[in-house]
C-alpha atoms as a PDB file:
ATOM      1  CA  UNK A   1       9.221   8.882 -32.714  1.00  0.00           C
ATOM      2  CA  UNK A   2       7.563   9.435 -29.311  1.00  0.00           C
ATOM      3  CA  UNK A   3       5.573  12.520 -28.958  1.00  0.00           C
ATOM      4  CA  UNK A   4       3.445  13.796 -25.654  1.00  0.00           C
ATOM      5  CA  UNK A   5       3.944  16.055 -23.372  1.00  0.00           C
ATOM      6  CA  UNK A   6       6.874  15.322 -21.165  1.00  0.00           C
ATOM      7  CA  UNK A   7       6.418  18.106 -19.125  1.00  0.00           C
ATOM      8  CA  UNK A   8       3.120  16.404 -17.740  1.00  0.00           C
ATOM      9  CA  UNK A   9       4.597  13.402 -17.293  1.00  0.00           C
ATOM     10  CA  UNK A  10       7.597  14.904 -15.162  1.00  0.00           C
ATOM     11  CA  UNK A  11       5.053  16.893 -13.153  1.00  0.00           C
ATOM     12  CA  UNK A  12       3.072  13.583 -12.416  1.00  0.00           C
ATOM     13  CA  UNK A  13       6.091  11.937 -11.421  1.00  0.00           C
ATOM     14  CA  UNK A  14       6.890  14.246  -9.040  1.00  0.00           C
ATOM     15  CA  UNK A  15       3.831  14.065  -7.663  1.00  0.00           C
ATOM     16  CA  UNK A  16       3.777  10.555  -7.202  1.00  0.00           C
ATOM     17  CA  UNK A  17       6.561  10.713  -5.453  1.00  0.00           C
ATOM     18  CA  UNK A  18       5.590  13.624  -3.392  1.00  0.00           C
ATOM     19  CA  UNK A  19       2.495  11.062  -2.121  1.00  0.00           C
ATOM     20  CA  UNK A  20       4.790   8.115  -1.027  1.00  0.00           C
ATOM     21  CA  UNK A  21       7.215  10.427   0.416  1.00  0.00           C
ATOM     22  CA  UNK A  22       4.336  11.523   2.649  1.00  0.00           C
ATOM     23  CA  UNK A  23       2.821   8.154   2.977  1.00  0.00           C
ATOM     24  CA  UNK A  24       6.352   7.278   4.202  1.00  0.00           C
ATOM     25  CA  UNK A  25       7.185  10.258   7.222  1.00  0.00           C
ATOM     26  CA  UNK A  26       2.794   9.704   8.446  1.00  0.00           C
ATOM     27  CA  UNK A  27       1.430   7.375  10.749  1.00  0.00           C
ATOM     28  CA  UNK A  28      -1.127   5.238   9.457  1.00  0.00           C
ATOM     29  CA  UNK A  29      -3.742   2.722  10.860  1.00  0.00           C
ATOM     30  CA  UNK A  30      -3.107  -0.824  10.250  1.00  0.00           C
ATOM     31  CA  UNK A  31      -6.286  -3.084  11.225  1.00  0.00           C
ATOM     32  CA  UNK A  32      -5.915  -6.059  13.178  1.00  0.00           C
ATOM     33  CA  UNK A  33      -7.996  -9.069  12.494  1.00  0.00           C
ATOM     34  CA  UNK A  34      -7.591 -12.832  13.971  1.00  0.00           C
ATOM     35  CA  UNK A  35      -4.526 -12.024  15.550  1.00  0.00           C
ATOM     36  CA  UNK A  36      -2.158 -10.691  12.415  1.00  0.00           C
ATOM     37  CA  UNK A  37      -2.474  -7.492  10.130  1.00  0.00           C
ATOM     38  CA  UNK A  38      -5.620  -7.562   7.782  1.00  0.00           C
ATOM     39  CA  UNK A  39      -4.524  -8.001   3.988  1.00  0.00           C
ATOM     40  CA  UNK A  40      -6.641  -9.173   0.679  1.00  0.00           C
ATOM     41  CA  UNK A  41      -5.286 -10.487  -2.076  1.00  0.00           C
ATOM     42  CA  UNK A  42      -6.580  -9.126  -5.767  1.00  0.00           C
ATOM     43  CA  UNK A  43      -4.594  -9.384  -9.118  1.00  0.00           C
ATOM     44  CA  UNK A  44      -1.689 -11.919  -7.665  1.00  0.00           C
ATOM     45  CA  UNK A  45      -0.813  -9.722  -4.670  1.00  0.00           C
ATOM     46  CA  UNK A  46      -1.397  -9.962  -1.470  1.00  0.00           C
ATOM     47  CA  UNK A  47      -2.407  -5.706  -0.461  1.00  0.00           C
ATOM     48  CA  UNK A  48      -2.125  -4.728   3.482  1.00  0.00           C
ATOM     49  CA  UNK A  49      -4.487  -2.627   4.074  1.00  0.00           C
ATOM     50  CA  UNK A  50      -3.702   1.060   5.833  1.00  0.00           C
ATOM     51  CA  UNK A  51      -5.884   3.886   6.599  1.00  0.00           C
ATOM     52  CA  UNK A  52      -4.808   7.335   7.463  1.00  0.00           C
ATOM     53  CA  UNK A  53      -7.932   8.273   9.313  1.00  0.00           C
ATOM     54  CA  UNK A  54     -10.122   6.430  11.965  1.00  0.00           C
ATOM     55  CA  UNK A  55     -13.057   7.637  10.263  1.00  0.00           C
ATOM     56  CA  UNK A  56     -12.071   5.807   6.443  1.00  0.00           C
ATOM     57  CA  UNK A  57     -10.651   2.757   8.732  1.00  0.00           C
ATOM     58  CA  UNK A  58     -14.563   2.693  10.101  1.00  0.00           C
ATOM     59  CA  UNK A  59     -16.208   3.442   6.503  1.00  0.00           C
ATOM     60  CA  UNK A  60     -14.292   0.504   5.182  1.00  0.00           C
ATOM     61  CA  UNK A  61     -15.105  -1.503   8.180  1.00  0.00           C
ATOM     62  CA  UNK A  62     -18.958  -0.826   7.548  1.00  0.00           C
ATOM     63  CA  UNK A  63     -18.641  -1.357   3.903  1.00  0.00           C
ATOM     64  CA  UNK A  64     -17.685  -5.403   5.030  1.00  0.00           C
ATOM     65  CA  UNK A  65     -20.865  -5.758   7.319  1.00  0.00           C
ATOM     66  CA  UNK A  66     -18.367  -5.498  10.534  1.00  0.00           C
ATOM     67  CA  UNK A  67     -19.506  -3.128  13.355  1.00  0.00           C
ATOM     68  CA  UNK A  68     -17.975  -2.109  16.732  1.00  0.00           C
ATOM     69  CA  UNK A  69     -14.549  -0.983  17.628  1.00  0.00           C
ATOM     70  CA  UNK A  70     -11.277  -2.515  15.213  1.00  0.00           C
ATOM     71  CA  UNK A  71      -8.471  -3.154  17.225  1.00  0.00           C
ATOM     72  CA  UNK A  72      -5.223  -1.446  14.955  1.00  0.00           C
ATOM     73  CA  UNK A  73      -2.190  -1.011  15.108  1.00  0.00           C
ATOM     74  CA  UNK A  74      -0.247   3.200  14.738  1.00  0.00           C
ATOM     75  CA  UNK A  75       2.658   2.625  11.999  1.00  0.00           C
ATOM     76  CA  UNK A  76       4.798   4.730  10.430  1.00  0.00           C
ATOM     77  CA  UNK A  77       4.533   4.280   6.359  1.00  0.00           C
ATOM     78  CA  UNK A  78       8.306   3.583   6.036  1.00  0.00           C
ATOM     79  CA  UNK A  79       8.710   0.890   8.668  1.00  0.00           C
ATOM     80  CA  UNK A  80       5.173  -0.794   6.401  1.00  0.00           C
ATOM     81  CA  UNK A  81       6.720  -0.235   3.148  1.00  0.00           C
ATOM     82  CA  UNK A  82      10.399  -0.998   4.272  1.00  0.00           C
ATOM     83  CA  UNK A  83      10.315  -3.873   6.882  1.00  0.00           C
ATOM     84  CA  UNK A  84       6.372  -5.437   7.570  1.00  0.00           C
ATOM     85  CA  UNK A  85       6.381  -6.206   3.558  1.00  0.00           C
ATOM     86  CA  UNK A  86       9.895  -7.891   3.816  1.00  0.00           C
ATOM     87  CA  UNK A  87       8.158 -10.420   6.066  1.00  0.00           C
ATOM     88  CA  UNK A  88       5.483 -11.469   3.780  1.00  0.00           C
ATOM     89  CA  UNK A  89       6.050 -14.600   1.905  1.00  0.00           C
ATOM     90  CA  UNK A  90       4.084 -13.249  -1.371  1.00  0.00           C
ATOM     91  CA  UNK A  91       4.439  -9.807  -3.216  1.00  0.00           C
ATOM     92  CA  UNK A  92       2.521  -7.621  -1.085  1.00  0.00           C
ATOM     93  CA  UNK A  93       2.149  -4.251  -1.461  1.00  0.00           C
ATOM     94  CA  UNK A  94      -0.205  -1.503   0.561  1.00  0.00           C
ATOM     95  CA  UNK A  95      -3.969  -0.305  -0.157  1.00  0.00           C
ATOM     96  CA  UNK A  96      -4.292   3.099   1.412  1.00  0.00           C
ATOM     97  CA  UNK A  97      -7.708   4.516   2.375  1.00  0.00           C
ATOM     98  CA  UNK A  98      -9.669   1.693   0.469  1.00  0.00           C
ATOM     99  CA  UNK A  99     -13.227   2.621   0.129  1.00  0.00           C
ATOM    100  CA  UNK A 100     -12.561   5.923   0.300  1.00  0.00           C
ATOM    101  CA  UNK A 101     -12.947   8.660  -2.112  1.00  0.00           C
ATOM    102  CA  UNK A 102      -8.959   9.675  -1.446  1.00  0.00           C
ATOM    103  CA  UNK A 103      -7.863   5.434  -1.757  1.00  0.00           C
ATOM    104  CA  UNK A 104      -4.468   4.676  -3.463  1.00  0.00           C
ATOM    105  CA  UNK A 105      -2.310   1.893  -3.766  1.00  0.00           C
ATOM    106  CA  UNK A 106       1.526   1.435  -3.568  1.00  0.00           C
ATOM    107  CA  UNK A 107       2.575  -1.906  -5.333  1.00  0.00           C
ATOM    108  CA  UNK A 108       5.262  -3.739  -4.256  1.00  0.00           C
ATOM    109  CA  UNK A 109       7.581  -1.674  -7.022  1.00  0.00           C
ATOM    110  CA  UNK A 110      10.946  -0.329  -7.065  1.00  0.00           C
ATOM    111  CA  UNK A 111      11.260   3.323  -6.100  1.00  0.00           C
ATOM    112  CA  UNK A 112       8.247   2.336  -3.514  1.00  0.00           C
ATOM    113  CA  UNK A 113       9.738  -0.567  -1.320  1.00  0.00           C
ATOM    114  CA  UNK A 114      12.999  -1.987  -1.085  1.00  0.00           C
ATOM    115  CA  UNK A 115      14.854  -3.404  -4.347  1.00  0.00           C
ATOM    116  CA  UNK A 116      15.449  -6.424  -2.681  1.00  0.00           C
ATOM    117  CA  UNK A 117      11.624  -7.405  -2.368  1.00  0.00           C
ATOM    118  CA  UNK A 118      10.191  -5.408  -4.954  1.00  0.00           C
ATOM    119  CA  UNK A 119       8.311  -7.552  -8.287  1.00  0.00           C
ATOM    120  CA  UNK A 120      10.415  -7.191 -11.436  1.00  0.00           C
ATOM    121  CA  UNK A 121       9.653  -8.488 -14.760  1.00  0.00           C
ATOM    122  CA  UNK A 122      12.599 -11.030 -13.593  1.00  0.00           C
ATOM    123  CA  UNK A 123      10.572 -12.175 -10.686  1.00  0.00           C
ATOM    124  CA  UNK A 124       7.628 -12.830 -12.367  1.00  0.00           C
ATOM    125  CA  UNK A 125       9.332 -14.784 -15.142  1.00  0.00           C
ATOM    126  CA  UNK A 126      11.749 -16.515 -12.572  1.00  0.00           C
ATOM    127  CA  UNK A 127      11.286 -20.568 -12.180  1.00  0.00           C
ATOM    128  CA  UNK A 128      12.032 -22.916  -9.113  1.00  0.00           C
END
């Protein structure tokens, strides 16, 4: 029998998906390196990275030895979650605030980006 305390769990749900709802309606700062969005791969995804501040884009920025203005690009969440991670050839999901005390990540998971591109125990198990 499975005890706990469903209540909390409910309550965290809804929080989470408070967060991405949010994430989703803001606009966020997507760095621009060599021409295309930056993105680092960790754990078999590929992550884009987003910032919701200038100043945690230029803490991050630091934190990798690179100083002097980062050319970004203004983006709302949804269009990030919903259509730049469509275009991506891997599972890619989005790394929000990295290096920052407030950082999060939203995998590339149903209920967070679209069905259609989202990793599933089917994808992962799924041969050519």
């Amino acid at each position: 029998m499975l005890s706990g305390n469903f209540e909390d769990a409910d309550a965290a749900l809804a929080e989470v998906q408070a967060l991405i709802g949010e994430f989703r309606r803001s606009l966020v700062l997507v760095p621009i390196r060599d021409g295309g969005i930056l993105t680092g791969d960790q754990g078999g995804l590929r992550w884009i990275y987003a910032f919701t501040r200038t100043d945690t884009l230029t803490v991050f920025a630091q934190a990798r030895g690179e100083v002097g203005e980062w050319e970004f690009r203004r983006v709302y969440g949804a269009r990030l979650l919903d259509e730049t991670l469509a275009e991506i050839d891997v599972p890619c999901g989005v790394a929000v605030d990295i290096g920052s005390e407030g950082a999060f990540l939203l995998p590339p998971a149903k209920g967070i980006v679209p069905d259609t591109i989202a990793v599933t125990e089917e994808s992962e198990g799924a041969s050519s």
